[in-house]
PDB file of N, CA and C in Angstrom:
ATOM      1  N   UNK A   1       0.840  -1.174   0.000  1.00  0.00           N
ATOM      2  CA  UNK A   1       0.000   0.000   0.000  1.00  0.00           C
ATOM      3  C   UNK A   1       0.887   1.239   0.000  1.00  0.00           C
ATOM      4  N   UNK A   2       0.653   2.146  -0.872  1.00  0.00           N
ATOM      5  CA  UNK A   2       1.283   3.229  -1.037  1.00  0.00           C
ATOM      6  C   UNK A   2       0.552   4.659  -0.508  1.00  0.00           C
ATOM      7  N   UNK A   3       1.012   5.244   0.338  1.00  0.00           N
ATOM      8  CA  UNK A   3       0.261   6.361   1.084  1.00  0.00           C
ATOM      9  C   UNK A   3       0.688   7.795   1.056  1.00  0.00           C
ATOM     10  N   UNK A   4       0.663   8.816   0.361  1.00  0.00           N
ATOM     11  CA  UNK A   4       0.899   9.899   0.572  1.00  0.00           C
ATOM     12  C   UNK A   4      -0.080  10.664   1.450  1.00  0.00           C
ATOM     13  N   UNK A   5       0.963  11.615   2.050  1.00  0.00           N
ATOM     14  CA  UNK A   5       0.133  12.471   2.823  1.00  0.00           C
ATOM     15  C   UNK A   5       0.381  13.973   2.631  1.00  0.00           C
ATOM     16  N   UNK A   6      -0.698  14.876   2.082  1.00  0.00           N
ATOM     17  CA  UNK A   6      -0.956  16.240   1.375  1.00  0.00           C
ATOM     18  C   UNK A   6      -0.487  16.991   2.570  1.00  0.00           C
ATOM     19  N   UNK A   7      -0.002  18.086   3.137  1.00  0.00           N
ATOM     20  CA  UNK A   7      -0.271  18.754   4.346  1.00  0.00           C
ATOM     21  C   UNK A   7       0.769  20.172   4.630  1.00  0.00           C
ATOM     22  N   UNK A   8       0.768  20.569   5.315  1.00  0.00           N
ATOM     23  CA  UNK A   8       1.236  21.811   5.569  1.00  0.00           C
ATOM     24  C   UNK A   8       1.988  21.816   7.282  1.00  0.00           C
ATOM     25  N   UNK A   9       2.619  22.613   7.458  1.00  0.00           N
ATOM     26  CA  UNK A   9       3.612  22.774   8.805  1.00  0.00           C
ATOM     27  C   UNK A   9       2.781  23.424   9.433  1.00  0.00           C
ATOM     28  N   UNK A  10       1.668  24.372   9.773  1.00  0.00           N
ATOM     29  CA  UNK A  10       1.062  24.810  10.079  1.00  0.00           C
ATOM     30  C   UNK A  10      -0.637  24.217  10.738  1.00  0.00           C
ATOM     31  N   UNK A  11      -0.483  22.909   9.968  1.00  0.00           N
ATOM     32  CA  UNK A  11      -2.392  22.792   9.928  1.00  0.00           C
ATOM     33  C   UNK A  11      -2.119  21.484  11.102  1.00  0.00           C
ATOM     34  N   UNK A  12      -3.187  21.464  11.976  1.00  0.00           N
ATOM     35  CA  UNK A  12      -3.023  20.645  13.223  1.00  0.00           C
ATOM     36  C   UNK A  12      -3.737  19.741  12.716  1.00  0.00           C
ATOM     37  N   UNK A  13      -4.415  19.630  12.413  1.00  0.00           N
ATOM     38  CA  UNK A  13      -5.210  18.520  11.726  1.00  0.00           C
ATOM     39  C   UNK A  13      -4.394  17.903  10.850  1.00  0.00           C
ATOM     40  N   UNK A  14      -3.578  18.359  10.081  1.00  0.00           N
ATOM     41  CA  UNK A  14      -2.100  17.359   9.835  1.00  0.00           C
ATOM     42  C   UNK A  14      -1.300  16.227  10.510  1.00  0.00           C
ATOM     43  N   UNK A  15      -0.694  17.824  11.138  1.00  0.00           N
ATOM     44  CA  UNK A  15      -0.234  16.580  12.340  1.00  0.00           C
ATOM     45  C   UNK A  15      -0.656  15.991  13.304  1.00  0.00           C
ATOM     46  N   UNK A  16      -2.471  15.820  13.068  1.00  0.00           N
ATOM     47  CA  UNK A  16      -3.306  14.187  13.906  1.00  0.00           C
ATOM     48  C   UNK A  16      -2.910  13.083  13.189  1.00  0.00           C
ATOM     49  N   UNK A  17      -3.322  13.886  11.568  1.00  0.00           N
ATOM     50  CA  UNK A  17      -3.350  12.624  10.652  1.00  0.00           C
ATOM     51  C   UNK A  17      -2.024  11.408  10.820  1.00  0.00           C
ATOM     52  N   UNK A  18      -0.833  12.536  10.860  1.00  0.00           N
ATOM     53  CA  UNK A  18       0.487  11.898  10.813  1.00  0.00           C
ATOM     54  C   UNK A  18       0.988  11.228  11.740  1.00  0.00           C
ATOM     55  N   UNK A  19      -0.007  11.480  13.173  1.00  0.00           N
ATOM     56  CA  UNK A  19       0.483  10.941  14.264  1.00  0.00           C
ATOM     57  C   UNK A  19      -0.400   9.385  14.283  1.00  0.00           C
ATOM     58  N   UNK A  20      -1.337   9.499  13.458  1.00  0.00           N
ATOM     59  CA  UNK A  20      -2.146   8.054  13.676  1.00  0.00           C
ATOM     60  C   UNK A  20      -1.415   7.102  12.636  1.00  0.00           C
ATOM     61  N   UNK A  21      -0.973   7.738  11.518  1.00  0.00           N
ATOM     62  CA  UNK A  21      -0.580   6.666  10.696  1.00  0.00           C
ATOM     63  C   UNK A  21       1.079   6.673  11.066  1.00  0.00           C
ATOM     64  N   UNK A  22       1.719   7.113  12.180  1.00  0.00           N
ATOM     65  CA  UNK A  22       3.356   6.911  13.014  1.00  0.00           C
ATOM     66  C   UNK A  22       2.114   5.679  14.182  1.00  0.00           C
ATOM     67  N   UNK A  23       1.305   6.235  14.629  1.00  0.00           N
ATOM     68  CA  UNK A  23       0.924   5.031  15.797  1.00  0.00           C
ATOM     69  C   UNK A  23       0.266   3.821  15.305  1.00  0.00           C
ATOM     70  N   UNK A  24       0.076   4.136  14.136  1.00  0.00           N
ATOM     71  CA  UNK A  24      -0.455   2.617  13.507  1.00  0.00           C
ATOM     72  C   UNK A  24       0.852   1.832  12.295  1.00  0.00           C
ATOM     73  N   UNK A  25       1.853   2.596  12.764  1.00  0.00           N
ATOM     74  CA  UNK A  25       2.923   1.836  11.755  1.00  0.00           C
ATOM     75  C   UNK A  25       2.708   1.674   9.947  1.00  0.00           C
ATOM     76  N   UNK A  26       2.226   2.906   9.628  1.00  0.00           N
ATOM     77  CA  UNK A  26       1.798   2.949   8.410  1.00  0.00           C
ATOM     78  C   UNK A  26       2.873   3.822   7.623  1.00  0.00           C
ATOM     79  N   UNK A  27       3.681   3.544   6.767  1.00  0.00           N
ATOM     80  CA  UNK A  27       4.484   4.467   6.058  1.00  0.00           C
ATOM     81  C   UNK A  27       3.701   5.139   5.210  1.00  0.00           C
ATOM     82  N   UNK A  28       4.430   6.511   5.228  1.00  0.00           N
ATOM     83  CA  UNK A  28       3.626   7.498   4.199  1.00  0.00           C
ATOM     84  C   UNK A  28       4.925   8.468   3.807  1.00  0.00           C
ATOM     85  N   UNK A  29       4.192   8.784   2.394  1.00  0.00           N
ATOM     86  CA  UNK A  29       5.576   9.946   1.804  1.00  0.00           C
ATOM     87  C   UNK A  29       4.108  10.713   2.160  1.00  0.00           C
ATOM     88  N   UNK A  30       5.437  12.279   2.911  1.00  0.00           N
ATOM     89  CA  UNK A  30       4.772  13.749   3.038  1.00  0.00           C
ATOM     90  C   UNK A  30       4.891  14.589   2.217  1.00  0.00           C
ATOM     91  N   UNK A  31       3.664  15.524   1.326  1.00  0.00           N
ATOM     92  CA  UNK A  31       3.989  16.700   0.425  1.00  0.00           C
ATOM     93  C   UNK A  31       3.411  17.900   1.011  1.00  0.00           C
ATOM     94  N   UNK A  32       4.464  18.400   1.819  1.00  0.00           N
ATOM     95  CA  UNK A  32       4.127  19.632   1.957  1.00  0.00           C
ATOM     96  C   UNK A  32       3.445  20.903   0.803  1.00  0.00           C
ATOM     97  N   UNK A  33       2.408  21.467   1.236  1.00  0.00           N
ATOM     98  CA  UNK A  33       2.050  22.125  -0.076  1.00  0.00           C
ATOM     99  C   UNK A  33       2.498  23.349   0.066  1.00  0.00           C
ATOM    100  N   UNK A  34       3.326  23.718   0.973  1.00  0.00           N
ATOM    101  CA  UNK A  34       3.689  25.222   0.985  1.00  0.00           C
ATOM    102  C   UNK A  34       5.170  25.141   0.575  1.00  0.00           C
ATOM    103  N   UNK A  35       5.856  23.434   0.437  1.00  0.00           N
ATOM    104  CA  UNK A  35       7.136  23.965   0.074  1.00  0.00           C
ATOM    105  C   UNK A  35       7.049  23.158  -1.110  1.00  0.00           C
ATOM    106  N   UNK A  36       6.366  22.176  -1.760  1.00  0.00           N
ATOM    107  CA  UNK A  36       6.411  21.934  -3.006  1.00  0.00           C
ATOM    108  C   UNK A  36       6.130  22.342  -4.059  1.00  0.00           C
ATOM    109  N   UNK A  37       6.434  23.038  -4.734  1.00  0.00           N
ATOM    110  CA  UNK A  37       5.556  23.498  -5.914  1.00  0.00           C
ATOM    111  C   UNK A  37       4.572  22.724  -6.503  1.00  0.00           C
ATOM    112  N   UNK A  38       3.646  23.047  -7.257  1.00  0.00           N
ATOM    113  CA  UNK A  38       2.440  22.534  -7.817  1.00  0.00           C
ATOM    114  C   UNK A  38       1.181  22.072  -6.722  1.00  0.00           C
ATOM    115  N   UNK A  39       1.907  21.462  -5.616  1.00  0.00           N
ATOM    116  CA  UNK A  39       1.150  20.772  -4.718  1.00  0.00           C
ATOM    117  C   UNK A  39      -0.096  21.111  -4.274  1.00  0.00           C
ATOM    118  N   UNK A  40      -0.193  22.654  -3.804  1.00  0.00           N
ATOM    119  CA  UNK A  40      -1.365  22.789  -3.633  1.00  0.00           C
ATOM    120  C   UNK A  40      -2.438  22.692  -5.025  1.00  0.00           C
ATOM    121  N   UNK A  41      -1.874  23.139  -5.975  1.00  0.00           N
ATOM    122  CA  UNK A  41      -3.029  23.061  -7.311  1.00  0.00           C
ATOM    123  C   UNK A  41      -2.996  21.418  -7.615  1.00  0.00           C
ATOM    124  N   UNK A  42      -2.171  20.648  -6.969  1.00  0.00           N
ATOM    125  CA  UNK A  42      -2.627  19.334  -7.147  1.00  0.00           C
ATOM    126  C   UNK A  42      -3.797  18.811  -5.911  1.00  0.00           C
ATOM    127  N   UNK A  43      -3.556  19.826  -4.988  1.00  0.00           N
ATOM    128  CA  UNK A  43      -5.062  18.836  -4.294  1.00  0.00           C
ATOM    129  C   UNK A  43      -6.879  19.810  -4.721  1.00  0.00           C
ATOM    130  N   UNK A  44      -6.148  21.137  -4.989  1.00  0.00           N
ATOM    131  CA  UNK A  44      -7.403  21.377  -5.682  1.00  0.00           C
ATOM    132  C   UNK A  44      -7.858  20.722  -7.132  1.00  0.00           C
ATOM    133  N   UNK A  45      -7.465  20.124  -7.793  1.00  0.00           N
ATOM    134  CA  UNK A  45      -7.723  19.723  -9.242  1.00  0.00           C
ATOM    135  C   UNK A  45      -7.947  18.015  -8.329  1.00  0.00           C
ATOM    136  N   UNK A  46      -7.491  17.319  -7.554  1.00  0.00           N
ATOM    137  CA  UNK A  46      -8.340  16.576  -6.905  1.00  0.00           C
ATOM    138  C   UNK A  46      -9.687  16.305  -6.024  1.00  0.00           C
ATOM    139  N   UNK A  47      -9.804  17.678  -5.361  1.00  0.00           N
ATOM    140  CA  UNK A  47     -10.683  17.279  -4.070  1.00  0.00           C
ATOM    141  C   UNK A  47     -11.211  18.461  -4.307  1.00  0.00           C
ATOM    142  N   UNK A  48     -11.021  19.566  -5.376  1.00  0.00           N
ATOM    143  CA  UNK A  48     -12.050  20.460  -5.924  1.00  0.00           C
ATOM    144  C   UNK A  48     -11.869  21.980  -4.668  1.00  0.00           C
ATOM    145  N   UNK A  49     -10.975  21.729  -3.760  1.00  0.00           N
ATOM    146  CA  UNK A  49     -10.966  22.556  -2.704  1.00  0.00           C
ATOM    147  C   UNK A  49      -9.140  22.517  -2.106  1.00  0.00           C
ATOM    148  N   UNK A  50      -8.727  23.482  -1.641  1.00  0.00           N
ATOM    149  CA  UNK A  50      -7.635  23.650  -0.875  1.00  0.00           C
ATOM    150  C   UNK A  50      -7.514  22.807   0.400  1.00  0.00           C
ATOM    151  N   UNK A  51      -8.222  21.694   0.776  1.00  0.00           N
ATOM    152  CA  UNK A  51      -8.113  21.097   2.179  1.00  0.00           C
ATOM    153  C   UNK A  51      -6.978  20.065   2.196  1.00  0.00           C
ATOM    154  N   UNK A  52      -6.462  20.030   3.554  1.00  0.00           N
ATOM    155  CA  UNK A  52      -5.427  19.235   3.861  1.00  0.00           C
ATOM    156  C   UNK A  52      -6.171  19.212   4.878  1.00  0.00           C
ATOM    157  N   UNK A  53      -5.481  18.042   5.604  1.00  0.00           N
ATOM    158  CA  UNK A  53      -4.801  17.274   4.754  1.00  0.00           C
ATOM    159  C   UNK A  53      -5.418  16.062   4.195  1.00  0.00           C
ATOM    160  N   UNK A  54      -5.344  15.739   3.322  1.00  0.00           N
ATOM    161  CA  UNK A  54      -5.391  14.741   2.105  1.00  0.00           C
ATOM    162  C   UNK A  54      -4.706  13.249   2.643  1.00  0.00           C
ATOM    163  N   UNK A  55      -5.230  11.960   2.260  1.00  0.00           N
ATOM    164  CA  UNK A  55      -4.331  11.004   1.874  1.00  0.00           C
ATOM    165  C   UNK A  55      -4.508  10.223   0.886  1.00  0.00           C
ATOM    166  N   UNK A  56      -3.596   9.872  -0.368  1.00  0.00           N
ATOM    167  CA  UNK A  56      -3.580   9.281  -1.462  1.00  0.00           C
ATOM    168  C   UNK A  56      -3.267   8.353  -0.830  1.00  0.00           C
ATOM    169  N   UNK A  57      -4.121   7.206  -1.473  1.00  0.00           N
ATOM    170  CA  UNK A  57      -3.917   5.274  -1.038  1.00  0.00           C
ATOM    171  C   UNK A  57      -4.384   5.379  -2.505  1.00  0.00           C
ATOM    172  N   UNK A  58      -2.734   4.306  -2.566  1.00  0.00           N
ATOM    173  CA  UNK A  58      -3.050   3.277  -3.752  1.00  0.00           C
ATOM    174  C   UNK A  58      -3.754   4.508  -5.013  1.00  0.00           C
ATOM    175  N   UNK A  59      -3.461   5.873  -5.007  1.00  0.00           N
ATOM    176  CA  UNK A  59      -4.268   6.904  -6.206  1.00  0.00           C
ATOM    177  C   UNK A  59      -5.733   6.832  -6.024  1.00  0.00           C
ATOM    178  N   UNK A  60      -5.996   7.102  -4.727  1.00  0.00           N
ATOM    179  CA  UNK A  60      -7.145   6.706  -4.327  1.00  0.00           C
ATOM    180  C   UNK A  60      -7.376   8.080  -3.310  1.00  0.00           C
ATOM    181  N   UNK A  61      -7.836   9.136  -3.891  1.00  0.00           N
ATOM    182  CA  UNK A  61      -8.246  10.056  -2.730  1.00  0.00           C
ATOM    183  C   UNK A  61      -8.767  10.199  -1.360  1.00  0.00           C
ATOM    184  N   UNK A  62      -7.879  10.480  -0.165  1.00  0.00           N
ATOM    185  CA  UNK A  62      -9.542  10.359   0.940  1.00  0.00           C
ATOM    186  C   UNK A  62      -8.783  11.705   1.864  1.00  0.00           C
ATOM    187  N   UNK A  63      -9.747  12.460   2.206  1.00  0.00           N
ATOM    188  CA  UNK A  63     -10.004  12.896   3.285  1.00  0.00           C
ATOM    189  C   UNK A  63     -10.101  12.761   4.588  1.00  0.00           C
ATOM    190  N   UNK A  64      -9.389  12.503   5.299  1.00  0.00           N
ATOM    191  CA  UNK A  64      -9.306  12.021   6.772  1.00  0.00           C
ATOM    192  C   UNK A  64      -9.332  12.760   8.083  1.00  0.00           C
ATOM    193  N   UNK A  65     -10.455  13.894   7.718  1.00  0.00           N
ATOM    194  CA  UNK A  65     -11.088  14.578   8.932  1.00  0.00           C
ATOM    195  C   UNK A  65     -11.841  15.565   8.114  1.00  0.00           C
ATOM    196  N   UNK A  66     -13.108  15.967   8.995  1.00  0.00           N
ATOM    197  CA  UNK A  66     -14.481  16.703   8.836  1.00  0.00           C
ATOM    198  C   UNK A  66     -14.009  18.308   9.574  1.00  0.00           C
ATOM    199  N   UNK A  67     -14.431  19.229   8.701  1.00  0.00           N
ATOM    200  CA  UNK A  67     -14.595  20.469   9.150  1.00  0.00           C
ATOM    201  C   UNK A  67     -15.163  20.320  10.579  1.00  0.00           C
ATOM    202  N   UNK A  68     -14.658  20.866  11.626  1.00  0.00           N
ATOM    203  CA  UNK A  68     -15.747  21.177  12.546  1.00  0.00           C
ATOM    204  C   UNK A  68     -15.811  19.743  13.370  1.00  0.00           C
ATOM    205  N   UNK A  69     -15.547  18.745  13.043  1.00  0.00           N
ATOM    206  CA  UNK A  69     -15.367  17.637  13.838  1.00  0.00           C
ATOM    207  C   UNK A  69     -14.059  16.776  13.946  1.00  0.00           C
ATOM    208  N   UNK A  70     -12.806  17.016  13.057  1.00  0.00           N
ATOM    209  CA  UNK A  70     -11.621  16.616  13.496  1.00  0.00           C
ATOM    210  C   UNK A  70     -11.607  15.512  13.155  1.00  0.00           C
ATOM    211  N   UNK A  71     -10.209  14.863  13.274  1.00  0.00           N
ATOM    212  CA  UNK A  71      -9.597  13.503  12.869  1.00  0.00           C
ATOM    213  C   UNK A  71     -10.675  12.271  12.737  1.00  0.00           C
ATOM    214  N   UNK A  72     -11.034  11.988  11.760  1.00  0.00           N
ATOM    215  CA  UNK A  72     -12.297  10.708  11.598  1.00  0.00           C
ATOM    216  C   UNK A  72     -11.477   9.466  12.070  1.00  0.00           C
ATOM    217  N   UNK A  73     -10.759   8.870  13.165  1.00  0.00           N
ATOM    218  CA  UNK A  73     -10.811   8.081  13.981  1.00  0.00           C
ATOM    219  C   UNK A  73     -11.027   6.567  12.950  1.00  0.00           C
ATOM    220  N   UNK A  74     -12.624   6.584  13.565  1.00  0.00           N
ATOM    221  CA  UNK A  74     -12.858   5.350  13.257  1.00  0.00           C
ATOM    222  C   UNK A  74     -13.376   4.630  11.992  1.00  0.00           C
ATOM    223  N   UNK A  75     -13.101   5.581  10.954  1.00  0.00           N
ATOM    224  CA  UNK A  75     -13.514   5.809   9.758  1.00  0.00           C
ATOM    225  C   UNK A  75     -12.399   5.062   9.002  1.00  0.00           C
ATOM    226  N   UNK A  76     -10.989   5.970   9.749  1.00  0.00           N
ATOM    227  CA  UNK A  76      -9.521   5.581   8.918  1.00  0.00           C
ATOM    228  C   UNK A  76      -9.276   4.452   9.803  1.00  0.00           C
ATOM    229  N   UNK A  77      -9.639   4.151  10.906  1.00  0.00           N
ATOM    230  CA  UNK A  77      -9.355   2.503  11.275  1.00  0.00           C
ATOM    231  C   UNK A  77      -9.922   1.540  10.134  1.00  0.00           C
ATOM    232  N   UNK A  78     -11.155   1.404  10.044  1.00  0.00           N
ATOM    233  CA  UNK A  78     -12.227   0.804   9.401  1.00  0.00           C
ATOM    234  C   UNK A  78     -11.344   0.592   7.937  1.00  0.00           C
ATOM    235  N   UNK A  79     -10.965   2.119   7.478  1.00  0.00           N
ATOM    236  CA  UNK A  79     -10.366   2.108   5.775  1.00  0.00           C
ATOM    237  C   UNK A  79      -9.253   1.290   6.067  1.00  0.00           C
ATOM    238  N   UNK A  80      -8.075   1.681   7.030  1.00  0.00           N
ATOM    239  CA  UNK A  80      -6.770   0.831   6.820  1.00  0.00           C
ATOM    240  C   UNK A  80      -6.942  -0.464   7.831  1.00  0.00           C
ATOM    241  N   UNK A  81      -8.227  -1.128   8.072  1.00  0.00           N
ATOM    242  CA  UNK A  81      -8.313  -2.614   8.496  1.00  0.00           C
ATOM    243  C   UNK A  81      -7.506  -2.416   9.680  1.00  0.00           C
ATOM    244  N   UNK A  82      -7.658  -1.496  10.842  1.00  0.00           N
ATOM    245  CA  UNK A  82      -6.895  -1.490  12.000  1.00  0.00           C
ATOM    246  C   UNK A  82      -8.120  -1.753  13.378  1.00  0.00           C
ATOM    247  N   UNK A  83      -7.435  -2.545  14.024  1.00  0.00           N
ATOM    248  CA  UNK A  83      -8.198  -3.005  14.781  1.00  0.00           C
ATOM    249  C   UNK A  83      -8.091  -1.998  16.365  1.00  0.00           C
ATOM    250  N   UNK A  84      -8.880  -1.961  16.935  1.00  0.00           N
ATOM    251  CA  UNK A  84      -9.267  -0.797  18.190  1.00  0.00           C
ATOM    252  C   UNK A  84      -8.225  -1.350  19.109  1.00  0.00           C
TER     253      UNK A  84
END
């Protein structure tokens, strides 16, 4: 499984994402969008919006937290088959 993760030095909701997939032993390449070029116009021409952070599985878009409600938990357990 191949995992990128979209995100910024700034956005806390980043670094939830990054801390669940370090506590679930999941490797991921990080693209910062403030120091890569293109990056951010690559997650808008994906996800139609500027949000991070993003995770590409397998070229497979997902979103892994809700405005207003934070890190979806048991959503990204459920997606990466991790058990509670």
């Amino acid at each position: 499984m191949k995992v990128v993760v979209y995100s910024a030095y700034w956005c806390r909701d980043c670094r939830e994402a990054k801390r669940f997939l370090d506590a679930h032993g999941i490797p991921y390449t990080e693209i910062d969008i403030e120091e890569t070029p293109g990056a951010s116009e690559e997650v808008l021409r994906h996800v139609g919006k500027r949000a991070i952070p993003q995770f590409v599985v397998d070229g497979q878009w997902i979103q892994p937290y809700r405005p207003g409600e934070g890190f979806l938990y048991d959503e990204m357990r459920e997606y990466f088959g991790l058990l509670r």
